[in-house]
Protein backbone atom coordinates (compact mmCIF):
# COMPACT_ATOMS: atom_id res chain seq x y z
CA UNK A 1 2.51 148.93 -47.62
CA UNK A 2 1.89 147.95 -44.12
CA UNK A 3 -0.38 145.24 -42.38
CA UNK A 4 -2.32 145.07 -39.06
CA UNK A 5 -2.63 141.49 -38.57
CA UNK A 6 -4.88 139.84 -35.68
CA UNK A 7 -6.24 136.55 -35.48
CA UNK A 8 -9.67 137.63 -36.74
CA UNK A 9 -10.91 140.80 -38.56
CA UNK A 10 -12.25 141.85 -35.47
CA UNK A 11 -8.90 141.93 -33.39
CA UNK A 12 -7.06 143.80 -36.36
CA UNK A 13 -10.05 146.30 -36.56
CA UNK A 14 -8.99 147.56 -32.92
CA UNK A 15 -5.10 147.96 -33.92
CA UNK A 16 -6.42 149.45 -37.45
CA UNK A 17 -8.21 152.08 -35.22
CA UNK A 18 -5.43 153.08 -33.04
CA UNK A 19 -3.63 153.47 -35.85
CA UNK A 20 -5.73 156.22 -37.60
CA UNK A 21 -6.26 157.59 -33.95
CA UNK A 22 -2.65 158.11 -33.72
CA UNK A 23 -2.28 159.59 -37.30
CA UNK A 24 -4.99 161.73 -36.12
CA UNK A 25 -3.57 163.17 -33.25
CA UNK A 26 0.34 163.59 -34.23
CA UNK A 27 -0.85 165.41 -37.99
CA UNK A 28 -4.17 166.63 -37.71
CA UNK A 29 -5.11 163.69 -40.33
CA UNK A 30 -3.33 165.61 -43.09
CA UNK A 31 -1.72 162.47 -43.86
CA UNK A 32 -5.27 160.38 -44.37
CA UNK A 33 -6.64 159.99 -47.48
CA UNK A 34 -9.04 157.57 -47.00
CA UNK A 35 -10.26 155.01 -43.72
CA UNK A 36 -12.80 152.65 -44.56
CA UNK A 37 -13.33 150.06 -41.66
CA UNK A 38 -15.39 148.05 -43.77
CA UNK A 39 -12.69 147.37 -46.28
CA UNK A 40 -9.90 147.22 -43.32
CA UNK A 41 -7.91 149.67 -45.33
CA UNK A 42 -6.06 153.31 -44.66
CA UNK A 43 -4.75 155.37 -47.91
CA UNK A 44 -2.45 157.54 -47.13
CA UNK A 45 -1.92 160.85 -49.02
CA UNK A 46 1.87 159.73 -50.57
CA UNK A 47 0.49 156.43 -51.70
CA UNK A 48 0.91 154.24 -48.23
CA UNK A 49 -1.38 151.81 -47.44
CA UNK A 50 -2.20 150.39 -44.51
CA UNK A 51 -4.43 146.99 -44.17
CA UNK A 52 -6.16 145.20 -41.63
CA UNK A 53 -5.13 141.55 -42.34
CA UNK A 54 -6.54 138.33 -40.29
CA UNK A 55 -4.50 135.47 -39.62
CA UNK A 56 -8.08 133.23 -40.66
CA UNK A 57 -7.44 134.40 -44.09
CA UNK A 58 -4.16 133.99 -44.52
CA UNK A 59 -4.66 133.34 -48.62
CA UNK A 60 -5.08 137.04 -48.15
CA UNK A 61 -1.70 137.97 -47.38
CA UNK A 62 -0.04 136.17 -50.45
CA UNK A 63 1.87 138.70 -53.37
CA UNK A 64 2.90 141.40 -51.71
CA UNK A 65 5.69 143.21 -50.39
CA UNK A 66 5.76 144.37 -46.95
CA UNK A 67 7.59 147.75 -44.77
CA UNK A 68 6.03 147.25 -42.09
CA UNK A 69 4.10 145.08 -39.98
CA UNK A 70 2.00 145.01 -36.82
CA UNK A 71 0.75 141.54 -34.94
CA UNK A 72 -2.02 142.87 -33.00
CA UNK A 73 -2.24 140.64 -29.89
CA UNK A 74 0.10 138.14 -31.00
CA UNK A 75 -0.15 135.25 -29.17
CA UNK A 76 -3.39 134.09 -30.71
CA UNK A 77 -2.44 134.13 -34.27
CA UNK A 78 -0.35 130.57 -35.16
CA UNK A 79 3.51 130.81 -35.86
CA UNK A 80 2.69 130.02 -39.13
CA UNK A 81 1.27 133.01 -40.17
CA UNK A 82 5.24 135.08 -39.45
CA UNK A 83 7.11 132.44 -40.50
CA UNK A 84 5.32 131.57 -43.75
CA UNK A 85 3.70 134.59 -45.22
CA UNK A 86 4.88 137.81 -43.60
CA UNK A 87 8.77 137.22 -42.92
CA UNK A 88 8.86 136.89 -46.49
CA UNK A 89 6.92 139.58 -47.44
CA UNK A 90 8.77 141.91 -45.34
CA UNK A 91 12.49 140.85 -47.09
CA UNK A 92 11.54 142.38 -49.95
CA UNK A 93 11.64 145.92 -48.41
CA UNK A 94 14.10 144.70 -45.32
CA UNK A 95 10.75 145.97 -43.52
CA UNK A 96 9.95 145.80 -39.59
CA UNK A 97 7.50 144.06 -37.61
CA UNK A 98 6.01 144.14 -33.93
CA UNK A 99 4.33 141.71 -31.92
CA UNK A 100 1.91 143.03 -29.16
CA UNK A 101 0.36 140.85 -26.85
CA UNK A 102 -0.23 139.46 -23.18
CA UNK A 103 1.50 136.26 -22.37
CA UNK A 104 -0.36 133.34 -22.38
CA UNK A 105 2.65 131.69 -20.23
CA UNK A 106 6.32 129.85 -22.05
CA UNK A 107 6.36 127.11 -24.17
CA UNK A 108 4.73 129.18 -27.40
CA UNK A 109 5.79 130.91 -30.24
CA UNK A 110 5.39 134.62 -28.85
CA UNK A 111 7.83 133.66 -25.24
CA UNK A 112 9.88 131.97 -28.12
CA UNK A 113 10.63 135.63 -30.02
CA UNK A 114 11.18 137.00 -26.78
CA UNK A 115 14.11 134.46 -25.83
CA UNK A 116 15.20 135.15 -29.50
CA UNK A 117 15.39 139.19 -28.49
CA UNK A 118 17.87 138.14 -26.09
CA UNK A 119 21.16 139.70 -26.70
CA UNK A 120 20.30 140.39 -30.40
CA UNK A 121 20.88 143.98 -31.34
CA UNK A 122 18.36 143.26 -34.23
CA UNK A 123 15.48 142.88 -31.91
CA UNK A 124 13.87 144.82 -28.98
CA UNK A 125 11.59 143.50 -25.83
CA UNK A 126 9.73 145.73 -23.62
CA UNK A 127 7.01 144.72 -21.04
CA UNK A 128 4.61 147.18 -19.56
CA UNK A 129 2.86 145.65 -16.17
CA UNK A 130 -0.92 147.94 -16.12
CA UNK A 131 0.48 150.30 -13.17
CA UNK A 132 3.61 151.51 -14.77
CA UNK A 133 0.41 153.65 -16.86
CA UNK A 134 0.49 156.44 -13.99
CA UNK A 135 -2.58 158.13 -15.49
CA UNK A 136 -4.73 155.39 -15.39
CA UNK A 137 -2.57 153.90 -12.39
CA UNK A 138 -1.34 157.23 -10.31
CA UNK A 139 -0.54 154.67 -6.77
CA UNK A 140 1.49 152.21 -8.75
CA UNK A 141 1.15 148.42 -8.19
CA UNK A 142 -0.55 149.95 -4.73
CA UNK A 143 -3.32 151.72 -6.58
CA UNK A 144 -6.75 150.41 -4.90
CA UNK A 145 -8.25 149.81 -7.71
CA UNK A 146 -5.23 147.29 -8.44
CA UNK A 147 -5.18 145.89 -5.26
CA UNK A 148 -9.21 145.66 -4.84
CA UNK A 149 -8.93 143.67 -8.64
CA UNK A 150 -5.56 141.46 -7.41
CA UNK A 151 -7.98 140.53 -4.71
CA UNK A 152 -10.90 139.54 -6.79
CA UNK A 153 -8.88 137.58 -8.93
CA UNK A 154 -7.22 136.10 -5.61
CA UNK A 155 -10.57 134.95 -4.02
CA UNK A 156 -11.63 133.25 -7.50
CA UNK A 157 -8.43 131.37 -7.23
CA UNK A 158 -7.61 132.79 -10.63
CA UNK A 159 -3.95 134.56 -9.02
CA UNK A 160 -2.36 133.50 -12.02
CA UNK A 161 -4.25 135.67 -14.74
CA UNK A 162 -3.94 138.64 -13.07
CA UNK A 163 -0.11 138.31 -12.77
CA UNK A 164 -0.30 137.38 -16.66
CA UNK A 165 -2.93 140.29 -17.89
CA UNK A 166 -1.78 142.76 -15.41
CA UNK A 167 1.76 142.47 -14.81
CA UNK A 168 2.73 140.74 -18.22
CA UNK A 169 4.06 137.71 -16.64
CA UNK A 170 5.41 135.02 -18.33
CA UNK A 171 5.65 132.67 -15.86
CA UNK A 172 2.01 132.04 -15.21
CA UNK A 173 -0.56 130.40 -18.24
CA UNK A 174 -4.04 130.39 -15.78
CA UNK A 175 -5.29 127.01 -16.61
CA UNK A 176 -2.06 124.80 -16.46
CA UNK A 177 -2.89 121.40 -15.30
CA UNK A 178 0.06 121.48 -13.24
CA UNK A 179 0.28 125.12 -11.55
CA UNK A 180 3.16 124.53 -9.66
CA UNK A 181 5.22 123.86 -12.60
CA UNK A 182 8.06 126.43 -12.40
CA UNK A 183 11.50 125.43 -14.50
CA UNK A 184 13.55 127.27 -11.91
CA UNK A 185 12.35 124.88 -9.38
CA UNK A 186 12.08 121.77 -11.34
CA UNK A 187 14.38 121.62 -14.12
CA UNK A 188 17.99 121.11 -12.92
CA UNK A 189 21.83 119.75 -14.09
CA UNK A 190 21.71 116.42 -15.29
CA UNK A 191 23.51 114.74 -12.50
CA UNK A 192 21.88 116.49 -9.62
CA UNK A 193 19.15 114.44 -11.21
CA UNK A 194 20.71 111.67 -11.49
CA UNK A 195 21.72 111.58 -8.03
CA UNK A 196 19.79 109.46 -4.80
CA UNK A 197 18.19 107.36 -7.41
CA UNK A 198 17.23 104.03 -6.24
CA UNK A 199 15.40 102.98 -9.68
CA UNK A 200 14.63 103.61 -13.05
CA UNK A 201 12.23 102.94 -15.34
CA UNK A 202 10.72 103.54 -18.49
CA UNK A 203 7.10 104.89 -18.78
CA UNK A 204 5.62 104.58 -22.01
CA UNK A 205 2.36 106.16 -23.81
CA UNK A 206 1.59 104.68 -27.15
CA UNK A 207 -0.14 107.17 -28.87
CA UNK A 208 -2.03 106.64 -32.13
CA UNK A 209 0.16 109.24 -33.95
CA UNK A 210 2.85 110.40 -31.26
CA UNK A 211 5.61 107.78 -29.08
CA UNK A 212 6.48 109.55 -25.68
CA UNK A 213 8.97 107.45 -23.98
CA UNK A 214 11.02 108.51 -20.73
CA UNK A 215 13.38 107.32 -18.16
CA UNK A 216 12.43 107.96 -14.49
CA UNK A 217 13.47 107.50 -11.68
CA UNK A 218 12.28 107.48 -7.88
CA UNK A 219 14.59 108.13 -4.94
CA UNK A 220 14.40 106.65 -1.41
CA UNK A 221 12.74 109.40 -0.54
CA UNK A 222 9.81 109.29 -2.93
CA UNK A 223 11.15 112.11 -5.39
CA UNK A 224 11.02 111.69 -9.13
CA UNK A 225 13.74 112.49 -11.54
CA UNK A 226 13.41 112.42 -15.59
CA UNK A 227 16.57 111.80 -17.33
CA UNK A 228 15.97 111.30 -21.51
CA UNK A 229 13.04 111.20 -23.60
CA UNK A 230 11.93 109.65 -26.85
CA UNK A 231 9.39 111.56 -28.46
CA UNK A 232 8.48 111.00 -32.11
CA UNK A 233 5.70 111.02 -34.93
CA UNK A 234 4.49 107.97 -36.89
CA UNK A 235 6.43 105.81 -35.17
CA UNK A 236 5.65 102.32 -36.22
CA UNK A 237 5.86 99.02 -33.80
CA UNK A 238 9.50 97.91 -34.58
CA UNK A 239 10.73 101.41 -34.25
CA UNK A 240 9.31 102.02 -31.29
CA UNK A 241 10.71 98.46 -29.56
CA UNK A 242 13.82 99.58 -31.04
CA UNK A 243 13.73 102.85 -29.26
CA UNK A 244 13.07 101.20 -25.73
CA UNK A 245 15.27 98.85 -25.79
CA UNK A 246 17.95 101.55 -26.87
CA UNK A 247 17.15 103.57 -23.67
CA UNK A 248 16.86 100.71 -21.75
CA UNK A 249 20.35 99.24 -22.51
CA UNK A 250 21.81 103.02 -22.39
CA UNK A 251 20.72 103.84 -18.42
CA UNK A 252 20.93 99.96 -17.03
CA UNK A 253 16.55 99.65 -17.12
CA UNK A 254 14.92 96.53 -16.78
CA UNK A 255 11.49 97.41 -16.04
CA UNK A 256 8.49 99.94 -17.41
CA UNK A 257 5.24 101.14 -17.36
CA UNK A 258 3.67 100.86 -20.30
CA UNK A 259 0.36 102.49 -21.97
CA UNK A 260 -2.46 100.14 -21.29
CA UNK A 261 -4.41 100.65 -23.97
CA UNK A 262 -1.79 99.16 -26.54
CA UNK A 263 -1.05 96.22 -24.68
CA UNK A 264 0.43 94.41 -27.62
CA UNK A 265 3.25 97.40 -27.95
CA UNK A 266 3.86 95.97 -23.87
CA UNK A 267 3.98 92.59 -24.75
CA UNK A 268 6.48 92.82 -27.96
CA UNK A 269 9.23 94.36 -25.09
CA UNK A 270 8.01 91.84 -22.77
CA UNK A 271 8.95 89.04 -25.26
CA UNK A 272 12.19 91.32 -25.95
CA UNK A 273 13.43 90.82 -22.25
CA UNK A 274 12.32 94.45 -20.76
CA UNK A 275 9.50 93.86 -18.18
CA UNK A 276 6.72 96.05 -19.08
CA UNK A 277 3.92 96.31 -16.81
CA UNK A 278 0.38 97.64 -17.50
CA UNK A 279 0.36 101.21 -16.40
CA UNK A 280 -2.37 102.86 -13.85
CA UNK A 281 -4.59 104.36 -16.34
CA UNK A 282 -7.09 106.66 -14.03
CA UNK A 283 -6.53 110.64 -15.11
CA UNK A 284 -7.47 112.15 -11.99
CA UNK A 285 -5.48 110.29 -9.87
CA UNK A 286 -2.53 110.37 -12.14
CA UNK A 287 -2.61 114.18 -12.05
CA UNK A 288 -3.02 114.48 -8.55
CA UNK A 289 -0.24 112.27 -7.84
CA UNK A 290 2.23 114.36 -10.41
CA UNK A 291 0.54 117.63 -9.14
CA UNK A 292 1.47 116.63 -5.59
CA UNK A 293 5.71 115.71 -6.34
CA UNK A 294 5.75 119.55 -8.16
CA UNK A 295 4.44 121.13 -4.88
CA UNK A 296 7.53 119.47 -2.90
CA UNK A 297 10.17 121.11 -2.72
CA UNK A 298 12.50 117.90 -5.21
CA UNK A 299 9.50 115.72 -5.74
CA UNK A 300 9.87 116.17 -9.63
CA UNK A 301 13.09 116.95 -11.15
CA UNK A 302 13.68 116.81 -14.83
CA UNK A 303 17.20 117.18 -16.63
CA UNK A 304 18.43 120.50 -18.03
CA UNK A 305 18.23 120.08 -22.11
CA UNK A 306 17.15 116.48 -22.12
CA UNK A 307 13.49 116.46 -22.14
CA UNK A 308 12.51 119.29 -24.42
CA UNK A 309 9.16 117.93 -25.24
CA UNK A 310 8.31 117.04 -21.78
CA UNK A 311 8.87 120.36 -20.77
CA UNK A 312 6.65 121.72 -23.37
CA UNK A 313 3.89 119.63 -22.99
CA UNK A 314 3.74 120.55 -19.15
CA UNK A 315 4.16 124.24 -20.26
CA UNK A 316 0.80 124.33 -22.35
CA UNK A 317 -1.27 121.38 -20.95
CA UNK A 318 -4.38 123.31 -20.32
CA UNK A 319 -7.81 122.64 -18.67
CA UNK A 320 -10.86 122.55 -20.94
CA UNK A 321 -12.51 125.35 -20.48
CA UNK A 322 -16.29 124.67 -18.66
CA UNK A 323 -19.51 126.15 -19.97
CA UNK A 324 -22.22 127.72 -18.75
CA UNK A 325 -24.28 124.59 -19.00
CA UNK A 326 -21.60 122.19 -17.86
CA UNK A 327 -18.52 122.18 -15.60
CA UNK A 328 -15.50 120.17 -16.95
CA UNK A 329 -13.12 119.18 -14.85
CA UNK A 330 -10.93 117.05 -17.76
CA UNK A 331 -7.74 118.41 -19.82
CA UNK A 332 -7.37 119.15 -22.67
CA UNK A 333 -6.35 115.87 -25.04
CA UNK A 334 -3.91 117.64 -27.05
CA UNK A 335 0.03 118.00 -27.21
CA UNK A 336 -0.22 115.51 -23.92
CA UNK A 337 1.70 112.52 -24.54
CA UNK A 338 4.96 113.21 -22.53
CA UNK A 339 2.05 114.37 -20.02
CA UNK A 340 0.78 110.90 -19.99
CA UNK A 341 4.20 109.54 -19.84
CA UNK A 342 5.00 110.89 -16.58
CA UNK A 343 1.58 110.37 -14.67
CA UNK A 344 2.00 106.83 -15.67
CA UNK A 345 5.29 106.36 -14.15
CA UNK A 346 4.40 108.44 -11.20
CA UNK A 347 1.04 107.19 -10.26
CA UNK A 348 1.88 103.52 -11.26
CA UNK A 349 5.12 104.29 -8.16
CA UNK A 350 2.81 106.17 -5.89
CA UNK A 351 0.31 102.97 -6.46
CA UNK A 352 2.99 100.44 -5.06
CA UNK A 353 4.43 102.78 -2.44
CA UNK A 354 1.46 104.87 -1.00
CA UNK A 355 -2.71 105.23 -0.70
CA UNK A 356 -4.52 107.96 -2.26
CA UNK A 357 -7.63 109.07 -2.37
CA UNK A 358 -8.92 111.16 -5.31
CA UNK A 359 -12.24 113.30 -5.53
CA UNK A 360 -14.50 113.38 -7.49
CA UNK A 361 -14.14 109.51 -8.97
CA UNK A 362 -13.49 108.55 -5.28
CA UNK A 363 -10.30 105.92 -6.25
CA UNK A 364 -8.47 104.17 -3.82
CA UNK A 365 -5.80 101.86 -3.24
CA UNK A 366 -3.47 101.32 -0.96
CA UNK A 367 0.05 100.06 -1.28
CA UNK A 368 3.41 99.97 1.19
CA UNK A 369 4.69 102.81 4.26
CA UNK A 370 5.67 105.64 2.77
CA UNK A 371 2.68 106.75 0.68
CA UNK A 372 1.00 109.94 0.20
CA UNK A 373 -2.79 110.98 0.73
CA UNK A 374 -4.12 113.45 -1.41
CA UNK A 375 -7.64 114.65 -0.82
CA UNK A 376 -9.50 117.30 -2.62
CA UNK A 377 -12.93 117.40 -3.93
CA UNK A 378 -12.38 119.73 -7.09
CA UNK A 379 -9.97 119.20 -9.33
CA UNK A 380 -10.21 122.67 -10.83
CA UNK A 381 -9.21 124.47 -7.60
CA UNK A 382 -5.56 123.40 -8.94
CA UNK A 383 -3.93 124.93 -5.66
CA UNK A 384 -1.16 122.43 -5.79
């Protein structure tokens, strides 16, 4: 028994076909017994079976035992669907599986199995950019119609996708609010971030369901540098004073920016004897202002293995996608409270230290010497 799995019916249907097209080809069909793309199903001639499955339906992949297994572009099915119904299934037979897909950048479940391939003689990793096919490719990553389609994508400032659909990148998810986000550049030992520090701070977002707390700190020079995070579910009032106090007693903090929209979570550390100050609470500036300190070279740093979730969140935090009736220039409000954590802290700095300007909501303010100005009238460009 095998299973082509893809995140609708539709997507295993095209594995499904290769498959028989393959089977075809090699022996003639000789092995076929049956295909019925209606019923998602191959019989083979010994007995074999294999099955379209989609990860929608998941209730149908319950009861059986697996030898094989195919994940027919991957990255859009959820991690639940391997780790819950066809690992098992495969133990019973000590069966295989494959996962075929294009990145859709780090941070998810599919770069996750690739890190896991890493030095384990169990598992195998290969990545095919488009012009290593030399049929379809003959010039290589020269071929004109690669170059004339890298230029396309180049003058719709969409770079990133083609380095993710045609050369299998990893590095690049086209959409990331912050597209300069690269951990080579930004994630570094803990006490080269600690280092040149003139302040820290806690910046605090008091989500409904999720607590993102984190310790920054800004340099003389206007850099940023996050050192420890906090970052839990169903956190209730008490824990979460308890939990900023903690980091503020454990890195010497005395002051924070804290979530304005739960202004009595601000007040109970107030009345606690850590100065918490409103946050500045405008999205487009925020992001600008964070966007700006990842396009310096040491604006943001962010310490090696202490701020897993931070790293994450900046990993997936996406765009909404616009429509054909309506450009959206907002992102998505999901997975985004260590997000909100660190515009607060940054643009509630940048608002005592510097002026900006932000297009298309036109805010202003100004502030002390050694500020920044960030113009731009489309957020969406995201050529930071």
């Amino acid at each position: 028994m095998y299973w082509v799995i893809g995140e609708t019916f539709g997507t295993a249907e095209i594995a499904l076909d290769a498959c028989h097209a393959q089977i075809m080809r090699v022996m003639s069909g000789r092995l076929i017994k049956r295909y019925s793309r209606s019923d998602h199903r191959i019989e083979l001639v010994g007995g074999g079976v294999i099955e379209g499955k989609s990860a929608d339906h998941p209730e149908g992949m319950l009861g059986r035992g697996l030898h094989g297994a195919i994940f027919e572009e991957a990255p859009a099915t959820q991690s639940r669907i391997w780790y819950q119904y066809v690992q098992p299934a495969l133990a019973d037979h000590h069966g295989w599986a494959l996962f075929v897909g294009s990145p859709r950048g780090r941070g998810n479940w599919f770069h996750e199995l690739r890190e896991e391939s890493k030095g384990d003689p169990a598992w195998s990793f290969r990545c095919s950019p488009s012009w290593e096919n030399g049929t379809v490719f003959p010039g290589g990553p020269s071929d004109p119609w690669l170059v004339a389609a890298r230029e396309r994508y180049l003058r719709a400032g969409m770079l990133p996708l083609y380095e993710q659909e045609y050369g299998g990148s990893f590095a690049h998810l086209q959409g990331r609010v912050w597209a300069a986000w690269d951990p080579e550049r930004h994630v570094k030992p803990l006490d080269e971030c600690k280092a040149g520090v003139a302040e820290w701070r806690i910046a605090a977002d008091w989500g409904l369901r999720t607590t993102a707390l984190l310790v920054i700190g800004r340099t003389e020079a206007g850099g940023y540098r996050v050192v420890d995070e906090v970052y839990r579910h169903g956190m209730l009032p008490d824990a979460r004073r308890a939990e900023a106090l903690r980091l503020a007693k454990t890195h010497g903090i005395r002051r924070g920016w804290g979530d304005p929209a739960d202004p009595t979570s601000n007040e109970m550390l107030n009345e606690a004897g850590l100065a918490v100050s409103p946050a500045f609470n405008d999205v487009d500036a925020g992001i600008l202002a964070v966007a700006g300190k990842f396009g310096e070279d040491g604006g943001i740093k962010i310490a090696d293995g202490a701020c897993p979730n931070l790293c994450r969140e900046i990993e997936n935090w996406t765009w909404r996608e616009s429509t054909a009736s309506r450009e959206i220039q907002e992102p998505v409000k999901k997975d985004d409270h260590a997000c909100d954590a660190l515009r607060y802290g940054v643009a509630s700095w940048e608002r005592l230290y510097g002026e900006q300007t932000v297009s298309p909501t036109r805010v202003q303010y100004g502030g002390g010497q050694r500020g920044r100005v960030y113009r731009g009238a489309a957020l969406r460009s995201r050529s930071y």
